[in-house]
C-alpha atoms as a PDB file:
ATOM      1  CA  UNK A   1      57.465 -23.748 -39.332  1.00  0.00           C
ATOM      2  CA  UNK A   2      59.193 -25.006 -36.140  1.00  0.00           C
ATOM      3  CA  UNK A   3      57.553 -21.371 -34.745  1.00  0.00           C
ATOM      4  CA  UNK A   4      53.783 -22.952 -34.862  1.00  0.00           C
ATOM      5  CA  UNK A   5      54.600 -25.631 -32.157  1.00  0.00           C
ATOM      6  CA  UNK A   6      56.305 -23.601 -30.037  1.00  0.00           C
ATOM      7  CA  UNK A   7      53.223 -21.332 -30.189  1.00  0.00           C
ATOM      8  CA  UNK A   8      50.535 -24.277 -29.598  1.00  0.00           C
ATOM      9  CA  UNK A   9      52.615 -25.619 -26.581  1.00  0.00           C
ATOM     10  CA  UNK A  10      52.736 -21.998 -24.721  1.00  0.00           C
ATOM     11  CA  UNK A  11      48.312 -22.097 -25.529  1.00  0.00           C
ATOM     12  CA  UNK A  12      48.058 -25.336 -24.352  1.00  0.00           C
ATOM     13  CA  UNK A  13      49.962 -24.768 -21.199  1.00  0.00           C
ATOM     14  CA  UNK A  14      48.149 -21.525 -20.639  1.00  0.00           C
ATOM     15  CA  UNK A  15      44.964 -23.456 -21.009  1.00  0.00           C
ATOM     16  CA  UNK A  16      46.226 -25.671 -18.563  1.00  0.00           C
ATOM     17  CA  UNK A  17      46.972 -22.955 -16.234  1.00  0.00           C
ATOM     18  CA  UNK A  18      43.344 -21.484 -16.527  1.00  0.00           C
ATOM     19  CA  UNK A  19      41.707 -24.702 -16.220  1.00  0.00           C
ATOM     20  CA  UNK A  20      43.641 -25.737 -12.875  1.00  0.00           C
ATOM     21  CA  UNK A  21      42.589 -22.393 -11.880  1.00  0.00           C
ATOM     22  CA  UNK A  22      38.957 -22.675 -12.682  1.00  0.00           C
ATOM     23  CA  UNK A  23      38.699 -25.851 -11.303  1.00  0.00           C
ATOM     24  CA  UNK A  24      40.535 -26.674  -7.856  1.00  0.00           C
ATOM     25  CA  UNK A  25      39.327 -30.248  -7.472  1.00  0.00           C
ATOM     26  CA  UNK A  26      41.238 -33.214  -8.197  1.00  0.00           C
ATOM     27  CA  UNK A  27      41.011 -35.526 -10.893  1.00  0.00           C
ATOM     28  CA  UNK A  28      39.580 -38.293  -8.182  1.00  0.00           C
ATOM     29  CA  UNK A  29      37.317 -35.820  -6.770  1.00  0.00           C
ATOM     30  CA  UNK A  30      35.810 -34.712  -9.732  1.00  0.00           C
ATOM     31  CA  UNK A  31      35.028 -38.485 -10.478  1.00  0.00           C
ATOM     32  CA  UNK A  32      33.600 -38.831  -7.181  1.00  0.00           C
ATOM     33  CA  UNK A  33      31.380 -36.267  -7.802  1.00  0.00           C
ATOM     34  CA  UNK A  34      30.368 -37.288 -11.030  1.00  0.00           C
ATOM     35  CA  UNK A  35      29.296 -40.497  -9.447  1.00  0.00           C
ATOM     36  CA  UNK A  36      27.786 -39.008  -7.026  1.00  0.00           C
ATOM     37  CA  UNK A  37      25.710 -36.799  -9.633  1.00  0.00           C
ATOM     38  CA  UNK A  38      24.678 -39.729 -12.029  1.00  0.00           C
ATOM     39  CA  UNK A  39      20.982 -39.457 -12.816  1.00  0.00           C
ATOM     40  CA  UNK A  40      20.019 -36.260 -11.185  1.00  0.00           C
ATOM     41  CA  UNK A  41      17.990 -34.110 -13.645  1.00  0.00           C
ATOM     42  CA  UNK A  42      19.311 -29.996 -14.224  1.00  0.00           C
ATOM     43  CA  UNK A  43      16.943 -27.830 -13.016  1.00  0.00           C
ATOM     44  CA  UNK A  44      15.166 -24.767 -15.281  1.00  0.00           C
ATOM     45  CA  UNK A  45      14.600 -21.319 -13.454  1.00  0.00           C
ATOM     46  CA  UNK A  46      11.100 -20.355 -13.492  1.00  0.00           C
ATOM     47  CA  UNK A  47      10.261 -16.887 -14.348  1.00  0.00           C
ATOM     48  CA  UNK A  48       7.588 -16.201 -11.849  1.00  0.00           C
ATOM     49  CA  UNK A  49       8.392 -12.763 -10.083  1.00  0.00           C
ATOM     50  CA  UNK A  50       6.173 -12.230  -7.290  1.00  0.00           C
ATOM     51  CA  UNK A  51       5.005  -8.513  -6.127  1.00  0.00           C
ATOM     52  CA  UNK A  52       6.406  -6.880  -3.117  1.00  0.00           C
ATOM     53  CA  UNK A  53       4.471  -6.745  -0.437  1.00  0.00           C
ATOM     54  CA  UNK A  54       3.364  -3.387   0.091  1.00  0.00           C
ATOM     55  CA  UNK A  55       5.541  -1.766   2.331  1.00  0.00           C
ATOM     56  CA  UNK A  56       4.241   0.575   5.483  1.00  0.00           C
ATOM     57  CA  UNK A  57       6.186   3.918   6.098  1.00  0.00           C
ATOM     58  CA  UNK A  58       7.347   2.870  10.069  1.00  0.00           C
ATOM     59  CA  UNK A  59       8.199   6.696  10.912  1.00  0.00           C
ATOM     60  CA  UNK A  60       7.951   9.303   8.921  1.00  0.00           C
ATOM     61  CA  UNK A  61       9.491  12.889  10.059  1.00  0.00           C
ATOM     62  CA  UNK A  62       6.716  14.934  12.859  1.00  0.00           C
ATOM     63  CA  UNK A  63       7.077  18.008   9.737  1.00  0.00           C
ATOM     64  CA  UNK A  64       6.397  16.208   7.157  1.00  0.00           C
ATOM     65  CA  UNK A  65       3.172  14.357   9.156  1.00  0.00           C
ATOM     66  CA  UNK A  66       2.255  18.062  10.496  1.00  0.00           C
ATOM     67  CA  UNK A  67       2.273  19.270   7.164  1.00  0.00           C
ATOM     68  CA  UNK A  68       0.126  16.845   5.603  1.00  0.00           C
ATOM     69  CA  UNK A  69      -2.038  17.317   8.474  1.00  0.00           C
ATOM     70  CA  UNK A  70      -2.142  21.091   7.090  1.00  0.00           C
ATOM     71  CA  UNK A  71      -2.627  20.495   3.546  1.00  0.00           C
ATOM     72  CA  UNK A  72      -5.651  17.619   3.903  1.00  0.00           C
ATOM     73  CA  UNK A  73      -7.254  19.590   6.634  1.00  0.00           C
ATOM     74  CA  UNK A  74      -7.407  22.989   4.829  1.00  0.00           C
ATOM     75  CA  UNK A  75     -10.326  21.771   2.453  1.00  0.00           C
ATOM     76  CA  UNK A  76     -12.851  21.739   5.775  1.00  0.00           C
ATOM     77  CA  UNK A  77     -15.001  24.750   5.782  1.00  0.00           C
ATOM     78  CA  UNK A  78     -17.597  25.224   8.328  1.00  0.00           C
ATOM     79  CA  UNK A  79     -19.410  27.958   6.434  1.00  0.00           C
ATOM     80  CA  UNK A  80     -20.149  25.516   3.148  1.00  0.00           C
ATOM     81  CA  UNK A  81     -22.905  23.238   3.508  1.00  0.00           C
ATOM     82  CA  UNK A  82     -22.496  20.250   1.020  1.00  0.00           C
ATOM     83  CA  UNK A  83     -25.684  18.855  -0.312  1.00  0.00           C
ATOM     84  CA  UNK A  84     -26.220  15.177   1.364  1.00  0.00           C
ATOM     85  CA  UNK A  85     -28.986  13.187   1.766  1.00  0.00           C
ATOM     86  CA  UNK A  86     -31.565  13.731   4.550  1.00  0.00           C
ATOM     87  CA  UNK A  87     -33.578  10.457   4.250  1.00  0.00           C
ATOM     88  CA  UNK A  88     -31.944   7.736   5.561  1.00  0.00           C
ATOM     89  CA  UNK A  89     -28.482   6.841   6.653  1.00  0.00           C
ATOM     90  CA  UNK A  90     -25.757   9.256   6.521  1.00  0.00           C
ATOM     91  CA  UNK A  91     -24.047   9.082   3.119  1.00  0.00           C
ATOM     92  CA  UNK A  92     -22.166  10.530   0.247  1.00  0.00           C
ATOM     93  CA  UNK A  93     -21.145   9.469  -3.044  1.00  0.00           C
ATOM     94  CA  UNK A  94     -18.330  11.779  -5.040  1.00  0.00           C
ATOM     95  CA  UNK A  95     -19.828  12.620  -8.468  1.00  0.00           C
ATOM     96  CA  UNK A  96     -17.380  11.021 -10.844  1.00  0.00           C
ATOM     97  CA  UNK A  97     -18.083   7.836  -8.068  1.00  0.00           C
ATOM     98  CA  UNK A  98     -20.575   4.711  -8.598  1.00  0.00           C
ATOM     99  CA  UNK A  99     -23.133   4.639  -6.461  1.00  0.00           C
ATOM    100  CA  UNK A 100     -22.681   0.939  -6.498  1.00  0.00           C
ATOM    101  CA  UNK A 101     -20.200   1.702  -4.228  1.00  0.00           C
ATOM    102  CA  UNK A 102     -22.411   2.817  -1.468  1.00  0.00           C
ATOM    103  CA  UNK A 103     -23.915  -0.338  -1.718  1.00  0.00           C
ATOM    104  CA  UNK A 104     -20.896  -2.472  -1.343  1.00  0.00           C
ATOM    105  CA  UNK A 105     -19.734  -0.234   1.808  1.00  0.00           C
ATOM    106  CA  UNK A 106     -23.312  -0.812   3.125  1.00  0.00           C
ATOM    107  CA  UNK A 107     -23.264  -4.606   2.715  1.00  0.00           C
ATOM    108  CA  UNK A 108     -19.579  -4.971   4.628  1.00  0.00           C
ATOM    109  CA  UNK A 109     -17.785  -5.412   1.240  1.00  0.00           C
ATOM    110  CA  UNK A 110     -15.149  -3.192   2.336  1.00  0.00           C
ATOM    111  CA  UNK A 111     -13.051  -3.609   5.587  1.00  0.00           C
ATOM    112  CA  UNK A 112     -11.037  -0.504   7.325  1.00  0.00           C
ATOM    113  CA  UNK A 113      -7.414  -0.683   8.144  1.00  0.00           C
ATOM    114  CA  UNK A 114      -7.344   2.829   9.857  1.00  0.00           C
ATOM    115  CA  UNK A 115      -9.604   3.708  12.368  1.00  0.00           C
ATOM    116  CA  UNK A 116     -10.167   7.135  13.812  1.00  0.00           C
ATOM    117  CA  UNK A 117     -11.725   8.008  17.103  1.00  0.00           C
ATOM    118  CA  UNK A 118     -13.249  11.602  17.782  1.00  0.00           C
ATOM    119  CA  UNK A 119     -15.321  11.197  20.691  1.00  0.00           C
ATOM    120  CA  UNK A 120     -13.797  14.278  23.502  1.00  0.00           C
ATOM    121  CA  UNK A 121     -12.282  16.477  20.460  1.00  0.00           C
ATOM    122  CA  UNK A 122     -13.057  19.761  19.549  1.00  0.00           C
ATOM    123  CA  UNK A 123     -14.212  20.632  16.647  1.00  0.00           C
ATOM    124  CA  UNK A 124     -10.912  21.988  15.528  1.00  0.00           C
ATOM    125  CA  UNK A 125      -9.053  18.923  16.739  1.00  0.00           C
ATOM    126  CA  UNK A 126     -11.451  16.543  14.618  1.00  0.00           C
ATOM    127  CA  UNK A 127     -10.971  18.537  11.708  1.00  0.00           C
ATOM    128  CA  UNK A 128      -7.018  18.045  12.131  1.00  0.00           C
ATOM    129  CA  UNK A 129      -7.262  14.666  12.895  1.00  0.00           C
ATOM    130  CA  UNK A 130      -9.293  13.686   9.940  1.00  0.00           C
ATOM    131  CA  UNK A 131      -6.432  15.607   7.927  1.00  0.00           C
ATOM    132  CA  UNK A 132      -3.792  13.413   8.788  1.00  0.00           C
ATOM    133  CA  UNK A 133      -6.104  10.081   8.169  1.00  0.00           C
ATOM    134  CA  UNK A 134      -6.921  11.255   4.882  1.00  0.00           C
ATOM    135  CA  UNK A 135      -2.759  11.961   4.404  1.00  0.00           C
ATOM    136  CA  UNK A 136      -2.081   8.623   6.476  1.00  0.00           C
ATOM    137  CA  UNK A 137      -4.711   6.448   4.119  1.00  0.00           C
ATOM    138  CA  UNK A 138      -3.117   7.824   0.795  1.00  0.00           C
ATOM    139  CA  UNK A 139       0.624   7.884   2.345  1.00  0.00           C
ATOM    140  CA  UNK A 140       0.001   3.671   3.273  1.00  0.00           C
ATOM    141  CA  UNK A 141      -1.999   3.333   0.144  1.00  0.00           C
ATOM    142  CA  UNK A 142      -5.283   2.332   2.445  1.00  0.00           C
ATOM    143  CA  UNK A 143      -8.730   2.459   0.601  1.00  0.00           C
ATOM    144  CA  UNK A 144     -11.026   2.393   3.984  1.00  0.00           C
ATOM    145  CA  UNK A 145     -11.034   3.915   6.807  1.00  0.00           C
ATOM    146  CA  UNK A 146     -13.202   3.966   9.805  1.00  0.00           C
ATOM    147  CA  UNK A 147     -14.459   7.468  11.779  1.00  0.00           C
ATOM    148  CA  UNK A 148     -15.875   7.120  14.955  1.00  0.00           C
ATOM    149  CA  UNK A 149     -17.852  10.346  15.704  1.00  0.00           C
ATOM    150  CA  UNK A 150     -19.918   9.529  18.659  1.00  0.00           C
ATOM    151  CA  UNK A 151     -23.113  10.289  19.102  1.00  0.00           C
ATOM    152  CA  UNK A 152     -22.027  13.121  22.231  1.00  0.00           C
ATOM    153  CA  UNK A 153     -24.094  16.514  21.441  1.00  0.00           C
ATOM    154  CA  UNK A 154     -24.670  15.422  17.877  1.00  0.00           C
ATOM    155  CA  UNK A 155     -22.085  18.401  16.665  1.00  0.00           C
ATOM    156  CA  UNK A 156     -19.017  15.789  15.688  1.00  0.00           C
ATOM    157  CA  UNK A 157     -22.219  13.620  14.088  1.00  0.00           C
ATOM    158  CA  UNK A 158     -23.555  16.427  12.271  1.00  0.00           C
ATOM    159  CA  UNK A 159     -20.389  18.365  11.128  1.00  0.00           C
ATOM    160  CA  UNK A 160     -17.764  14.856  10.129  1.00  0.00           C
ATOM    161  CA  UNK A 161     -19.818  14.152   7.030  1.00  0.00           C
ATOM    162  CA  UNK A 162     -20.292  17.754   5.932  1.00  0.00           C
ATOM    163  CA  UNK A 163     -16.422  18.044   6.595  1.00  0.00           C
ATOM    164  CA  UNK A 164     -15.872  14.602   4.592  1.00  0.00           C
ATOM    165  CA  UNK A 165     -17.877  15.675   1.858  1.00  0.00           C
ATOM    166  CA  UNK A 166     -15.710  19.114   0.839  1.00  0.00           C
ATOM    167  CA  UNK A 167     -12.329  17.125   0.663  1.00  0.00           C
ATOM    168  CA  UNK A 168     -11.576  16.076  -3.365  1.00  0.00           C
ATOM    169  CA  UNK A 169     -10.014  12.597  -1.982  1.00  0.00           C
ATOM    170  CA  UNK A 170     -12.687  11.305  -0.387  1.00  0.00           C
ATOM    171  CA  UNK A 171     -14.647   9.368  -2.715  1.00  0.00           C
ATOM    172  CA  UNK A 172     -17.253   7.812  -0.616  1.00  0.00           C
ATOM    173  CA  UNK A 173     -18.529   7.284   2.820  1.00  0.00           C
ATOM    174  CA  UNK A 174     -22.133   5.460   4.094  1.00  0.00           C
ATOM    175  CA  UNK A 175     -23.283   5.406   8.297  1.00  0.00           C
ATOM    176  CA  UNK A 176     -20.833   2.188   9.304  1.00  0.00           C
ATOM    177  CA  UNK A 177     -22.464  -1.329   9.604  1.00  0.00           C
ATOM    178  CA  UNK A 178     -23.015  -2.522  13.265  1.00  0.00           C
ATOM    179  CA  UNK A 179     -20.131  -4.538  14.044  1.00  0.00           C
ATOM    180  CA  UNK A 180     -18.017  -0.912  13.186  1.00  0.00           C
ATOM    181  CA  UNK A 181     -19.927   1.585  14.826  1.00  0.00           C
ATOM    182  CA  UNK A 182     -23.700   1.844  13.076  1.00  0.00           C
ATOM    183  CA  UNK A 183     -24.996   5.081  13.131  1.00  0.00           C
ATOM    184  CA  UNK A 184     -22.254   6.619  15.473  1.00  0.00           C
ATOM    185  CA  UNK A 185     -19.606   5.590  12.714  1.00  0.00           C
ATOM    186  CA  UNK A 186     -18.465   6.143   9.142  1.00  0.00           C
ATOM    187  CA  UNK A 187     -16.995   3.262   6.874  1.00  0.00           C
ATOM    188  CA  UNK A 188     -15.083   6.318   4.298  1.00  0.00           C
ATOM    189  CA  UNK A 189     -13.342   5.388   0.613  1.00  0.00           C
ATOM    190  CA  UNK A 190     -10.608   7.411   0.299  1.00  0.00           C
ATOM    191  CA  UNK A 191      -9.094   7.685  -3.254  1.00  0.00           C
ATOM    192  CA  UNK A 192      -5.299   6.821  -2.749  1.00  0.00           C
ATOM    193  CA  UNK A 193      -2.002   7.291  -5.670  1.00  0.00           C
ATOM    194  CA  UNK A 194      -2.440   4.200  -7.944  1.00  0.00           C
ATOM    195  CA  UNK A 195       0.409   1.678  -6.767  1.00  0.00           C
ATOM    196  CA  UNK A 196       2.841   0.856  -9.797  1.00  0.00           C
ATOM    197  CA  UNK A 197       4.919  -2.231  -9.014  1.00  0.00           C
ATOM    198  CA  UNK A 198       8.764  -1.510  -9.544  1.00  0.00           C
ATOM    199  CA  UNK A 199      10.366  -2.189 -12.727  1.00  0.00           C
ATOM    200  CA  UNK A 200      12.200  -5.548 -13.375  1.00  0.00           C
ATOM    201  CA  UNK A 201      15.725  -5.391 -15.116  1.00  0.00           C
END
């Protein structure tokens, strides 16, 4: 029996112990800030998560752009003639595409974030060039692009849209509205790697 006090004095001094520990203030200062606390209202957390922002690659490697460069450009074949229309403006609409979406390029529903410019390339330097915006629109997860081919001789003007036409990620382009180019332009709808937001814990 006399074991039990002996026992609840040693707990009640260690709780003591782990309360000074846990709490450094004095008993006046605690008081003080109790006072000091009086009819303030406990906030709730909110459980809003917002999305990152959507971050651009600032340098990526020269092999690994050169490469993509490679892979996108190796789908442009100057011997295949895609069918496009010959009425009209220049334009193209991928099969598995709505042709709505001609429409909405034509209006100025979409705005490019990349633009390309051709004019003084050869034809081999346009065809590499439009290889790494393809890579650089689906890399930075951009929709639409802008290619300026000039008017020049008419070959960049004939041969961008037949290029455009053979690569599987390009799902759309229509001649560019005025205020990007007109008819010596192409507003292009590249189909980029669905963006999955990360996972929360």
């Amino acid at each position: 029996m006399d074991d039990k006090p002996g026992k609840l004095a040693l707990m009640q001094m260690r709780d003591e112990k782990q309360m000074k520990k846990k709490n450094p203030l004095s008993a006046d200062d605690q008081n003080l800030f109790r006072d000091l606390m009086s009819g303030t209202k406990k906030l709730t957390q909110d459980t809003i998560v917002h999305r990152p922002m959507r971050k651009k690659v600032q340098e990526v490697p020269v092999k690994r752009l050169l490469q993509e460069q490679v892979d996108a450009s190796h789908y442009f074949s100057d011997e295949f003639q895609p069918r496009l229309a010959t009425e009209g403006p220049t334009r193209y609409v991928r099969e598995d595409v709505s042709h709505f979406e001609l429409k909405k390029i034509r209006r100025g529903d979409y705005s490019p974030e990349l633009f390309l410019d051709l004019h003084g390339l050869t034809q081999m330097q346009a065809k590499q060039e439009l290889g790494a915006l393809i890579a650089a629109c689906r890399r930075e997860h951009v929709f639409c692009a802008c290619v300026m081919h000039g008017h020049g001789k008419h070959v960049l003007k004939q041969q961008t849209p037949l290029w455009l036409a053979q690569h599987p990620h390009i799902m759309a382009f229509h001649q560019a509205p005025k205020e990007y180019g007109g008819d010596a332009a192409l507003l292009v709808l590249i189909e980029i790697e669905e963006w999955l937001p990360p996972e929360l814990p």
